[in-house]
N, C-alpha and C. Protein backbone atom coordinates (compact mmCIF):
# COMPACT_ATOMS: atom_id res chain seq x y z
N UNK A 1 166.17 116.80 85.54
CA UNK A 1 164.93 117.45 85.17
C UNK A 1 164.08 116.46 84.36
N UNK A 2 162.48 116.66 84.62
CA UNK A 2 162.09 115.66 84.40
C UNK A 2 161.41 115.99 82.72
N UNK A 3 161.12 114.66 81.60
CA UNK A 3 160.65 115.26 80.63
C UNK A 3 159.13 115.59 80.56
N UNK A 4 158.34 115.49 79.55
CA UNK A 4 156.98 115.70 79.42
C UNK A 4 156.63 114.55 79.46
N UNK A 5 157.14 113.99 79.31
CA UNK A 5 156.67 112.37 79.06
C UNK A 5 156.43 111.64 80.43
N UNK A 6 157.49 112.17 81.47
CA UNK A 6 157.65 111.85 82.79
C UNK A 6 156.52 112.75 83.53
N UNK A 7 156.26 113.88 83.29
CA UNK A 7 154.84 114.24 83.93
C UNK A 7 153.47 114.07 82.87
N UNK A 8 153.62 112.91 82.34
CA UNK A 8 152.26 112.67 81.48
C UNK A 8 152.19 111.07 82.79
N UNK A 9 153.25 110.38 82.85
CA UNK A 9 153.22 109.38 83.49
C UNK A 9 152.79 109.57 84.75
N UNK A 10 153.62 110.55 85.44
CA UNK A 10 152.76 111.04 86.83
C UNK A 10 151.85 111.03 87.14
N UNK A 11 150.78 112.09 86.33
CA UNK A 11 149.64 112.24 86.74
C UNK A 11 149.01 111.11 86.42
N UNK A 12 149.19 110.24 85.29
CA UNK A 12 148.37 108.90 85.13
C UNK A 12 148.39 107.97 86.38
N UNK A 13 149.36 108.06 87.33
CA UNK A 13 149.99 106.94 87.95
C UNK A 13 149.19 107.97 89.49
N UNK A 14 148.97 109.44 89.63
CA UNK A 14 148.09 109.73 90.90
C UNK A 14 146.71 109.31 90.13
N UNK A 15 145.82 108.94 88.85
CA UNK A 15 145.00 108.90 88.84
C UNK A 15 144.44 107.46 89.27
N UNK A 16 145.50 106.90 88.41
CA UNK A 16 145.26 105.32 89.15
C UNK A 16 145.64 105.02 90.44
N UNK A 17 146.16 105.49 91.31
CA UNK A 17 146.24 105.63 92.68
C UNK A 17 144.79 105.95 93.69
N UNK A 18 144.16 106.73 92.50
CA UNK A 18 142.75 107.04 93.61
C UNK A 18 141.69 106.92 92.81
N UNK A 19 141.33 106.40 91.99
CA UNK A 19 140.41 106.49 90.82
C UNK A 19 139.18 106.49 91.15
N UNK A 20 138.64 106.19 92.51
CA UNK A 20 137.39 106.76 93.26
C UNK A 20 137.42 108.50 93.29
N UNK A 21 138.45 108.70 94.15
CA UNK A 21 138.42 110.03 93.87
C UNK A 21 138.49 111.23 92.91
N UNK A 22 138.93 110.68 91.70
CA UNK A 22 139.23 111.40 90.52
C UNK A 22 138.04 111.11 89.90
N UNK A 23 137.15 110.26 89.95
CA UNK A 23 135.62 110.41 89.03
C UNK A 23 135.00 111.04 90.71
N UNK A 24 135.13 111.04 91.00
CA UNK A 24 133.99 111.71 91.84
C UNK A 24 134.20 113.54 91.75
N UNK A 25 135.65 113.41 91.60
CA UNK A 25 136.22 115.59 91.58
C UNK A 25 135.32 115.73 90.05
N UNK A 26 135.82 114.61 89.00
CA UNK A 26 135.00 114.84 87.57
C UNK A 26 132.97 115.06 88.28
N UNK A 27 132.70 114.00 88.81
CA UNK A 27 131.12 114.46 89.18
C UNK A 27 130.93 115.68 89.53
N UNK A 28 131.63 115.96 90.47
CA UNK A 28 131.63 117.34 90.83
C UNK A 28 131.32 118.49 89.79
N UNK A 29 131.91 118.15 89.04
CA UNK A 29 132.42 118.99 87.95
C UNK A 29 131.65 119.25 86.49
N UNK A 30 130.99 118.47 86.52
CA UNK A 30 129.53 117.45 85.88
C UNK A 30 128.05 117.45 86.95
N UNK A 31 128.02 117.55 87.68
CA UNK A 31 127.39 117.83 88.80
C UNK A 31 125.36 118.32 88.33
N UNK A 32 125.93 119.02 87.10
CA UNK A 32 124.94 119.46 86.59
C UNK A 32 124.29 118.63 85.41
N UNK A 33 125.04 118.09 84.77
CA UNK A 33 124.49 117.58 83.88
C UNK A 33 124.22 115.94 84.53
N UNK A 34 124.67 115.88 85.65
CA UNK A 34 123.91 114.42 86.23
C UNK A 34 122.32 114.64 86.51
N UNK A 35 122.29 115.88 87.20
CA UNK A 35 121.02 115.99 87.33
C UNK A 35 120.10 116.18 86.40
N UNK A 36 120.64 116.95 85.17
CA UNK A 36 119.65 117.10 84.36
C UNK A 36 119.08 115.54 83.34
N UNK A 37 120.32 114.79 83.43
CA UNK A 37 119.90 113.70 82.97
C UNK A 37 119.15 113.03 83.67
N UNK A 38 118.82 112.77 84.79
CA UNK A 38 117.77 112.45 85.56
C UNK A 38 116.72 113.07 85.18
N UNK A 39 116.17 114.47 85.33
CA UNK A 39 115.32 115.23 85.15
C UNK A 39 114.89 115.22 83.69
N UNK A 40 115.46 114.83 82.84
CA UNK A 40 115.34 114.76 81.51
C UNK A 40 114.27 113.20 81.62
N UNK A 41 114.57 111.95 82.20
CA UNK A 41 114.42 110.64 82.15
C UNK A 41 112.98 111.24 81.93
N UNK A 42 112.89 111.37 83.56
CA UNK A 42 111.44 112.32 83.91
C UNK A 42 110.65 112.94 83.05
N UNK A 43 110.69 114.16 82.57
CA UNK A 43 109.89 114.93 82.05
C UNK A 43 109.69 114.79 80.36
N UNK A 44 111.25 114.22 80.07
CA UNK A 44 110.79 113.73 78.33
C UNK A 44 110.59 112.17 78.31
N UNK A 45 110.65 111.21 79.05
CA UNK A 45 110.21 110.23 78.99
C UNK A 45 109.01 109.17 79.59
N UNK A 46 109.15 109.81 81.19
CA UNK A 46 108.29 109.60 81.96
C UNK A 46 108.73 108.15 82.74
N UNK A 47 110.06 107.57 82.67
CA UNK A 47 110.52 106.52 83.43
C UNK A 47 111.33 106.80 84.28
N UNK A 48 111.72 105.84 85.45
CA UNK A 48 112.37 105.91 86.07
C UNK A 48 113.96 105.65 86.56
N UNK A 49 114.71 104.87 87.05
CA UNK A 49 115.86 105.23 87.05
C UNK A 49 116.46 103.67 86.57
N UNK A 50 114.93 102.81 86.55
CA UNK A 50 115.54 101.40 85.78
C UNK A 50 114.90 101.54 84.50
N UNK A 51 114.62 102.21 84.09
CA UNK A 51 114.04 102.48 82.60
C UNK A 51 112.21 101.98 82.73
N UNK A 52 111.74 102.07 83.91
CA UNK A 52 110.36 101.26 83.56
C UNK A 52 109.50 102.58 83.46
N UNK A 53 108.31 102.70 83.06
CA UNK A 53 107.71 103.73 82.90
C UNK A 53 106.74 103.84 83.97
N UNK A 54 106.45 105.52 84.45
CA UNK A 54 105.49 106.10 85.71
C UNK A 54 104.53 105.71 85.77
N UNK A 55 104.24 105.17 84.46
CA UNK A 55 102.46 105.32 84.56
C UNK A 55 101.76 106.53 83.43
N UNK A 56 100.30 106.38 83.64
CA UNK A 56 99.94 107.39 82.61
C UNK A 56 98.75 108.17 83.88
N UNK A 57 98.53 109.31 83.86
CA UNK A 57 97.55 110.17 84.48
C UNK A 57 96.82 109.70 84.91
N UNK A 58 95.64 109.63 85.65
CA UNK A 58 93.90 109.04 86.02
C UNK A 58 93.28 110.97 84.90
N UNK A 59 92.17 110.52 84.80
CA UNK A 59 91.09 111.64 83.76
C UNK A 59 91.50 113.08 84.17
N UNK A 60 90.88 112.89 85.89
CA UNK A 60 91.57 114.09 86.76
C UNK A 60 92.30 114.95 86.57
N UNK A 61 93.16 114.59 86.58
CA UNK A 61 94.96 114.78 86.72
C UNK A 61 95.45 115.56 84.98
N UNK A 62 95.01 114.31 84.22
CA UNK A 62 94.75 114.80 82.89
C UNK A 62 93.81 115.89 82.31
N UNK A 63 93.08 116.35 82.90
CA UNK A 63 91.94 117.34 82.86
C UNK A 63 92.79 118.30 83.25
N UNK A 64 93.28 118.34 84.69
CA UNK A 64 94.08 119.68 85.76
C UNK A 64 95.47 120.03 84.45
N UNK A 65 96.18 119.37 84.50
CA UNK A 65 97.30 119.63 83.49
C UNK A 65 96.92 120.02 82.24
N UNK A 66 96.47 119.30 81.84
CA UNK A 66 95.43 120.36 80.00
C UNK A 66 95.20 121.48 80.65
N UNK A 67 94.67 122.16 81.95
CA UNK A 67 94.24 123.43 81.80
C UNK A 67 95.41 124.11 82.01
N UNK A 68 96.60 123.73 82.19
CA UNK A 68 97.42 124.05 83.12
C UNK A 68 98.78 124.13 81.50
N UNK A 69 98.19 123.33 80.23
CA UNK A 69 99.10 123.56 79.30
C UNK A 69 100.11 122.43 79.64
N UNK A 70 99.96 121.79 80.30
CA UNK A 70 101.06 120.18 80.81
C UNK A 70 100.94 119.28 79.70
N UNK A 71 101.90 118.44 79.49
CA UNK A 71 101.80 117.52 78.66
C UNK A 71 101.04 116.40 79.55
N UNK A 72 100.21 115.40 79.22
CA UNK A 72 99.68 114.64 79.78
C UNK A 72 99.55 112.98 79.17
N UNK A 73 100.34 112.86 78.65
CA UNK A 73 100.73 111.73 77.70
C UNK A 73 101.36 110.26 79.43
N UNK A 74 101.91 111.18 79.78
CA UNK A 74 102.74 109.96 81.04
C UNK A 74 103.01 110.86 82.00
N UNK A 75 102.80 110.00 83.35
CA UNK A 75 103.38 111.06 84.64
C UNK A 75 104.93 111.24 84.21
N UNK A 76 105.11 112.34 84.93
CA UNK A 76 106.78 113.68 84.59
C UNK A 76 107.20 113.67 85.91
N UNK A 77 106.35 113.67 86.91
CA UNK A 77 106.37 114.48 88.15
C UNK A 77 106.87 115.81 88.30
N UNK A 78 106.32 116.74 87.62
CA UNK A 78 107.04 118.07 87.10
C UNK A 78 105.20 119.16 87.20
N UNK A 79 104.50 118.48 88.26
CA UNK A 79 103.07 119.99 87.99
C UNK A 79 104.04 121.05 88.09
N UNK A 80 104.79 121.25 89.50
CA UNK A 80 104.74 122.44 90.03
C UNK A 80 106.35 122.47 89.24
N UNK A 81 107.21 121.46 89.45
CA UNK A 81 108.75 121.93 89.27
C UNK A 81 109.38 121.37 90.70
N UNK A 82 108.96 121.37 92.05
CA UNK A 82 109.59 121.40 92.79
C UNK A 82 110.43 120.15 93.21
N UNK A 83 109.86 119.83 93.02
CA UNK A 83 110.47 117.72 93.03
C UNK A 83 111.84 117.89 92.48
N UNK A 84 111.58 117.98 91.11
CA UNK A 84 112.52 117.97 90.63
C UNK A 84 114.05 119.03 90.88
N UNK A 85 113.28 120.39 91.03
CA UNK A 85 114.21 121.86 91.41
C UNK A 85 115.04 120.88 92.30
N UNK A 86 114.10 120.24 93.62
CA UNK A 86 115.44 119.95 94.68
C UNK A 86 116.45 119.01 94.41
N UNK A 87 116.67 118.57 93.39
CA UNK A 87 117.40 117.48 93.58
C UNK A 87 119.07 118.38 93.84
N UNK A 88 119.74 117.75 94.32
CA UNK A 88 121.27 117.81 94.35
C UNK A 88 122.16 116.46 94.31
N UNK A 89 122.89 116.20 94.45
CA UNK A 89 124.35 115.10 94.63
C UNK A 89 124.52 115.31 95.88
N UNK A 90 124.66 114.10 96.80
CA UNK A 90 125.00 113.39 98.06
C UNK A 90 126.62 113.12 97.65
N UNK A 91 127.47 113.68 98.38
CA UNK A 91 128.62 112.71 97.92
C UNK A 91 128.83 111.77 99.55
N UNK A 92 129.27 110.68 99.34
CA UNK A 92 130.37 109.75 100.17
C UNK A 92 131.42 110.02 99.59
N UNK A 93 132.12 108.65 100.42
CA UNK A 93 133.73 108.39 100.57
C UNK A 93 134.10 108.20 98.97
N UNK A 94 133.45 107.40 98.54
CA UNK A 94 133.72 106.63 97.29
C UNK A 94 132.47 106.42 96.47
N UNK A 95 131.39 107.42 96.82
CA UNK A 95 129.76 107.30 95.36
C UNK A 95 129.34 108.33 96.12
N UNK A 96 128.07 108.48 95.26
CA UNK A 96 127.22 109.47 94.88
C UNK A 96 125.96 109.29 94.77
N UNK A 97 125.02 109.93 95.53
CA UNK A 97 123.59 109.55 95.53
C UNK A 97 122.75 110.77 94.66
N UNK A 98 121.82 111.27 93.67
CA UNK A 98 121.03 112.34 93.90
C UNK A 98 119.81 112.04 94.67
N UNK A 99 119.86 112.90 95.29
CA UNK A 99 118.62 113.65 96.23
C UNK A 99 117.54 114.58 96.49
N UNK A 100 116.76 114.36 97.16
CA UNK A 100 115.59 115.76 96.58
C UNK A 100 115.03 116.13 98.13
N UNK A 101 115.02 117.47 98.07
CA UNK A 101 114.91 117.80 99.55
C UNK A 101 113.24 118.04 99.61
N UNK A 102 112.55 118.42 98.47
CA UNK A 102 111.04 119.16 98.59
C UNK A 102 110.40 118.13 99.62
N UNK A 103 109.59 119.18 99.71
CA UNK A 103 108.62 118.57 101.73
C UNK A 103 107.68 117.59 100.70
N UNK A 104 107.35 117.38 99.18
CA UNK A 104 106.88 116.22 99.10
C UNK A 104 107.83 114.84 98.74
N UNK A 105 108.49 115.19 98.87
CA UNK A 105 109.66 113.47 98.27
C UNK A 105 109.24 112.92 99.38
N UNK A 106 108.80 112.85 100.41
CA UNK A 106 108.91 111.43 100.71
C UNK A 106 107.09 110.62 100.10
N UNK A 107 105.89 111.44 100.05
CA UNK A 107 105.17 111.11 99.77
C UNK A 107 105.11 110.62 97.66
N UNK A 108 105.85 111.62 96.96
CA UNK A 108 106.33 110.74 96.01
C UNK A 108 107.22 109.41 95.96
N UNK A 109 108.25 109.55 96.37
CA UNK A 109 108.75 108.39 96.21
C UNK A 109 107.82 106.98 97.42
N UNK A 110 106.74 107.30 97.67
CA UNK A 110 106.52 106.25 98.07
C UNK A 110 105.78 105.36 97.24
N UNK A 111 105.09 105.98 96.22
CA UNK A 111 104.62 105.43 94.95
C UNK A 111 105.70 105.63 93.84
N UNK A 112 107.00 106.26 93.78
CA UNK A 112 107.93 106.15 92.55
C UNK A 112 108.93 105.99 93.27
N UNK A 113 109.35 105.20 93.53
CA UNK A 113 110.72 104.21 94.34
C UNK A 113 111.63 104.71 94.23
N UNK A 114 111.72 104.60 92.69
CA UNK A 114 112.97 104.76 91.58
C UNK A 114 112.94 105.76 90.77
N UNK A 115 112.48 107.12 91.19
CA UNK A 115 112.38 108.22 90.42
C UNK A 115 114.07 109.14 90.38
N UNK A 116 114.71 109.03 91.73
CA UNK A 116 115.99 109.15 91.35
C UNK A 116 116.75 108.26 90.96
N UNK A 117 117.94 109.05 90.03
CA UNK A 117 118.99 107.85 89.87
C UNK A 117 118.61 107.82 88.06
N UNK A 118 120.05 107.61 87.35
CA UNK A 118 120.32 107.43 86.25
C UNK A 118 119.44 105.93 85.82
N UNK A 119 119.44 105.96 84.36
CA UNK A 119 119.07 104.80 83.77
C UNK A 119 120.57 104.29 82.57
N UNK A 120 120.45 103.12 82.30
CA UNK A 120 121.81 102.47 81.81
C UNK A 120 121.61 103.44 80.42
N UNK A 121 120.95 104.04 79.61
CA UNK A 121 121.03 104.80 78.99
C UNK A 121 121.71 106.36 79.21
N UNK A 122 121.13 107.02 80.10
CA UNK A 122 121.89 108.04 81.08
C UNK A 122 123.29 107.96 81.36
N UNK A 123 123.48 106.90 82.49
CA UNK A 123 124.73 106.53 82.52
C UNK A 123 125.44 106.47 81.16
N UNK A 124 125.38 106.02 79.90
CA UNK A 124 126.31 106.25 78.81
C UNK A 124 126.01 107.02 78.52
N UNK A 125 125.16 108.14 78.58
CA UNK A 125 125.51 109.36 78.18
C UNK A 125 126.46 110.56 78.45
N UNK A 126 126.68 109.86 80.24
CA UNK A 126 127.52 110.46 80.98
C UNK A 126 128.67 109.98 80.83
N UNK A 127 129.29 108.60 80.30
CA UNK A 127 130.49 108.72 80.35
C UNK A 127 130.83 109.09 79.00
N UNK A 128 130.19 109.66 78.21
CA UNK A 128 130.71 110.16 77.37
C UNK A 128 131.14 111.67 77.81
N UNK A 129 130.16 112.31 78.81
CA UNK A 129 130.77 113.69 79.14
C UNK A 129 131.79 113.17 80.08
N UNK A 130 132.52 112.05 81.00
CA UNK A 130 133.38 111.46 81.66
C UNK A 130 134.37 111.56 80.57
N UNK A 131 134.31 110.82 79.21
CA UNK A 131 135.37 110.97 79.12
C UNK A 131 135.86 111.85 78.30
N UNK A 132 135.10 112.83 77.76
CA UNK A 132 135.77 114.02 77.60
C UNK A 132 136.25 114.70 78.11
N UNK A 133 135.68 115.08 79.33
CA UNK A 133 136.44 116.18 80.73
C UNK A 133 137.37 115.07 81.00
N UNK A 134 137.76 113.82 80.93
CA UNK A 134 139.35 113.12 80.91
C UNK A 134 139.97 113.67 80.13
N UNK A 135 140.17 113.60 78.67
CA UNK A 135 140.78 114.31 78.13
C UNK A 135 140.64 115.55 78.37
N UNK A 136 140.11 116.23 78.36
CA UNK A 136 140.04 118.05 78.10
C UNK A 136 141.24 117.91 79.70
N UNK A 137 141.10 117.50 80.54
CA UNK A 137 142.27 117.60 81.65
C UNK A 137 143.62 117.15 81.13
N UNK A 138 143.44 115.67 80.56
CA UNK A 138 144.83 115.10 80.54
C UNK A 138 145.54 116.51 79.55
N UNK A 139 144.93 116.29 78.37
CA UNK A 139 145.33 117.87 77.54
C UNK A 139 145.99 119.02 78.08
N UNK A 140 145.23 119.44 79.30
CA UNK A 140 145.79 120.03 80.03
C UNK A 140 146.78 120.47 81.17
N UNK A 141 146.89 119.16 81.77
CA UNK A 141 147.73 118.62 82.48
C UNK A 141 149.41 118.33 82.09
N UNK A 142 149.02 117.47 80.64
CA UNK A 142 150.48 117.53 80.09
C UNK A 142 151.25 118.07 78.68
C-alpha cells in the first residue's frame, strides 16, 4: 500500500508528463479571468496586447461618447460592448488563442492588429492566478 508521499509523487510525475495539457485544463478553468484581463487592457487602459496604446478619439467620436457618458480620454473599443462580449478561448493541441466572433472584428482589427491577446503585464497577473489554482489542486490532490 502506497504512502501519501507516494501519491504526492504521482501526480507530480502525470503533471510533468503532460505539462501542455495540465496548464491548458488550468486555462480552462481560468477561462474567465483570461478574458477579462484582456478586456480590462482595453477599457481601463486603452492598449493593446504588446502594451502600445490605441490611440486617442478624432473630436467626433469624442463628442458621440460624451453624449453617450463614455470615457473619452483613449480608444477602449467598448461604444456598444460587442467586440469585446465576443471574445472566447480557441483551444489547440498545445495553446490557446482568444477570439472575437462580432460581425465587426474583422473591420476592427484591421486598424487594431493587436487588440487580442495578453500583455507581459497580464500574463503575470495570470500566473499568479496559475499558480494558485496549482496549489489549491496539489492541496487537494494529496
Amino acid at each position: 500500500m502506497g504512502t501519501p508521499f507516494d501519491t504526492r509523487i504521482e501526480y507530480i510525475q502525470e503533471i510533468q508528463a503532460d505539462q501542455e495539457a495540465f496548464i491548458l485544463e488550468l486555462i480552462r478553468e481560468l477561462e474567465e479571468v483570461v478574458l477579462q484581463l484582456n478586456k480590462n487592457q482595453l477599457k481601463e487602459k486603452g492598449i493593446d496586447s504588446e502594451g502600445e496604446e490605441l490611440g486617442e478619439y478624432r473630436p467626433l467620436s469624442v463628442t458621440i461618447r460624451s453624449a453617450y457618458g463614455l470615457q473619452t480620454d483613449y480608444i477602449d473599443l467598448s461604444f456598444e460592448g460587442d467586440y469585446q462580449d465576443s471574445f472566447s478561448i480557441e483551444y489547440g493541441s498545445n495553446d490557446f488563442s482568444i477570439i472575437a466572433t462580432d460581425p465587426k472584428t474583422e473591420k476592427i482589427e484591421k486598424r487594431f492588429t493587436k487588440a487580442r491577446g495578453l500583455t507581459e503585464e497580464s500574463k503575470a497577473e495570470l500566473r499568479v492566478y496559475l499558480r494558485d489554482l496549482i496549489l489549491e489542486k496539489l492541496r487537494n490532490r494529496i
